[in-house]
Protein backbone atom coordinates (compact mmCIF):
# COMPACT_ATOMS: atom_id res chain seq x y z
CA UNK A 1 149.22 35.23 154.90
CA UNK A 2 150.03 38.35 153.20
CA UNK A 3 152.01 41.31 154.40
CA UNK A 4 153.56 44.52 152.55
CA UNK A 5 156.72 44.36 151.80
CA UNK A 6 158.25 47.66 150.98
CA UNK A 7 154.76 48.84 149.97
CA UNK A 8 153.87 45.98 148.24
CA UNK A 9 151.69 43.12 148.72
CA UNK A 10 153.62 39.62 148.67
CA UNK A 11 151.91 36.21 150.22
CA UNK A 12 153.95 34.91 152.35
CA UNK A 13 153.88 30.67 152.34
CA UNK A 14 155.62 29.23 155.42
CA UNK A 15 157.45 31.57 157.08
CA UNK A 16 156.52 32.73 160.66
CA UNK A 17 159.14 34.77 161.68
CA UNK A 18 161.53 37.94 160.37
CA UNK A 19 164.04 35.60 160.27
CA UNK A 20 162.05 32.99 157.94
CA UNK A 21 160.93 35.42 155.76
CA UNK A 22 164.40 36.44 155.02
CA UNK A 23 165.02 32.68 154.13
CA UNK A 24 161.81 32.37 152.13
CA UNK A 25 162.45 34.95 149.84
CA UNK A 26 165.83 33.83 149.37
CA UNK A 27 167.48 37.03 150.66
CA UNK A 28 171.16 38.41 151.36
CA UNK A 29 170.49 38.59 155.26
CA UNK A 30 174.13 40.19 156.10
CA UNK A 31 173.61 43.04 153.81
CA UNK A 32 169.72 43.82 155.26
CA UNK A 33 168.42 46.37 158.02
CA UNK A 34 165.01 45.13 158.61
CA UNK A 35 161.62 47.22 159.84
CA UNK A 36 158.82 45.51 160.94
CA UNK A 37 155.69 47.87 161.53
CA UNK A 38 157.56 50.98 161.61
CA UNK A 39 160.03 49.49 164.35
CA UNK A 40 163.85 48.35 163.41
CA UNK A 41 165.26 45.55 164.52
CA UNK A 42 168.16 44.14 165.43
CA UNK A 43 169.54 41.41 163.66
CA UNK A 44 169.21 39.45 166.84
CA UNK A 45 165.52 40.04 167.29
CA UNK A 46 164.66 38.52 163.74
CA UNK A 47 164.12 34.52 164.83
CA UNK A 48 162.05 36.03 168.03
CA UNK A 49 159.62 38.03 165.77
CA UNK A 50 156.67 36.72 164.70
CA UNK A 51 155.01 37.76 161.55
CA UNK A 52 151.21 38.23 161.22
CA UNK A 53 149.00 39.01 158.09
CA UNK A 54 148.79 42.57 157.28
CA UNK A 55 151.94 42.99 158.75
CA UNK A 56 154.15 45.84 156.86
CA UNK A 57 157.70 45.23 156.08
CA UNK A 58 160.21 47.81 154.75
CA UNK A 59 163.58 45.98 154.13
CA UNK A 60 166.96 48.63 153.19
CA UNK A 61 170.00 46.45 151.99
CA UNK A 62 173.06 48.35 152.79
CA UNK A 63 175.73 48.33 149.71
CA UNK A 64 179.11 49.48 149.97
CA UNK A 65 180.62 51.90 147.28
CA UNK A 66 182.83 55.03 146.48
């Protein structure tokens, strides 16, 4: 399936949730806020989402600094 992911088209190969996605790509999961079609979620609600082609994905990850 493919999705946008921060504006971008990426094909997605197994994953079928949030939550898989975040595996798949290989990505820092404690240092993400997550938006899946222009709604945030909640850390918790990641393994419960599904994902769906032509979904859109925005992903922030937070950094700390001074």
């Amino acid at each position: 399936m493919t999705i946008s992911l921060n504006g971008e088209p990426r094909e997605v190969l197994t994953a079928r949730t949030v939550s898989e996605l975040v595996a798949e790509f290989g990505l820092p999961a404690p240092a993400l806020l997550i938006e899946h079609n222009k709604i945030a979620l909640t850390r918790s609600e990641w393994a419960t989402t599904p994902l769906a082609d032509g979904d859109r994905i925005e992903l922030l990850r937070v950094t700390a600094g001074g």
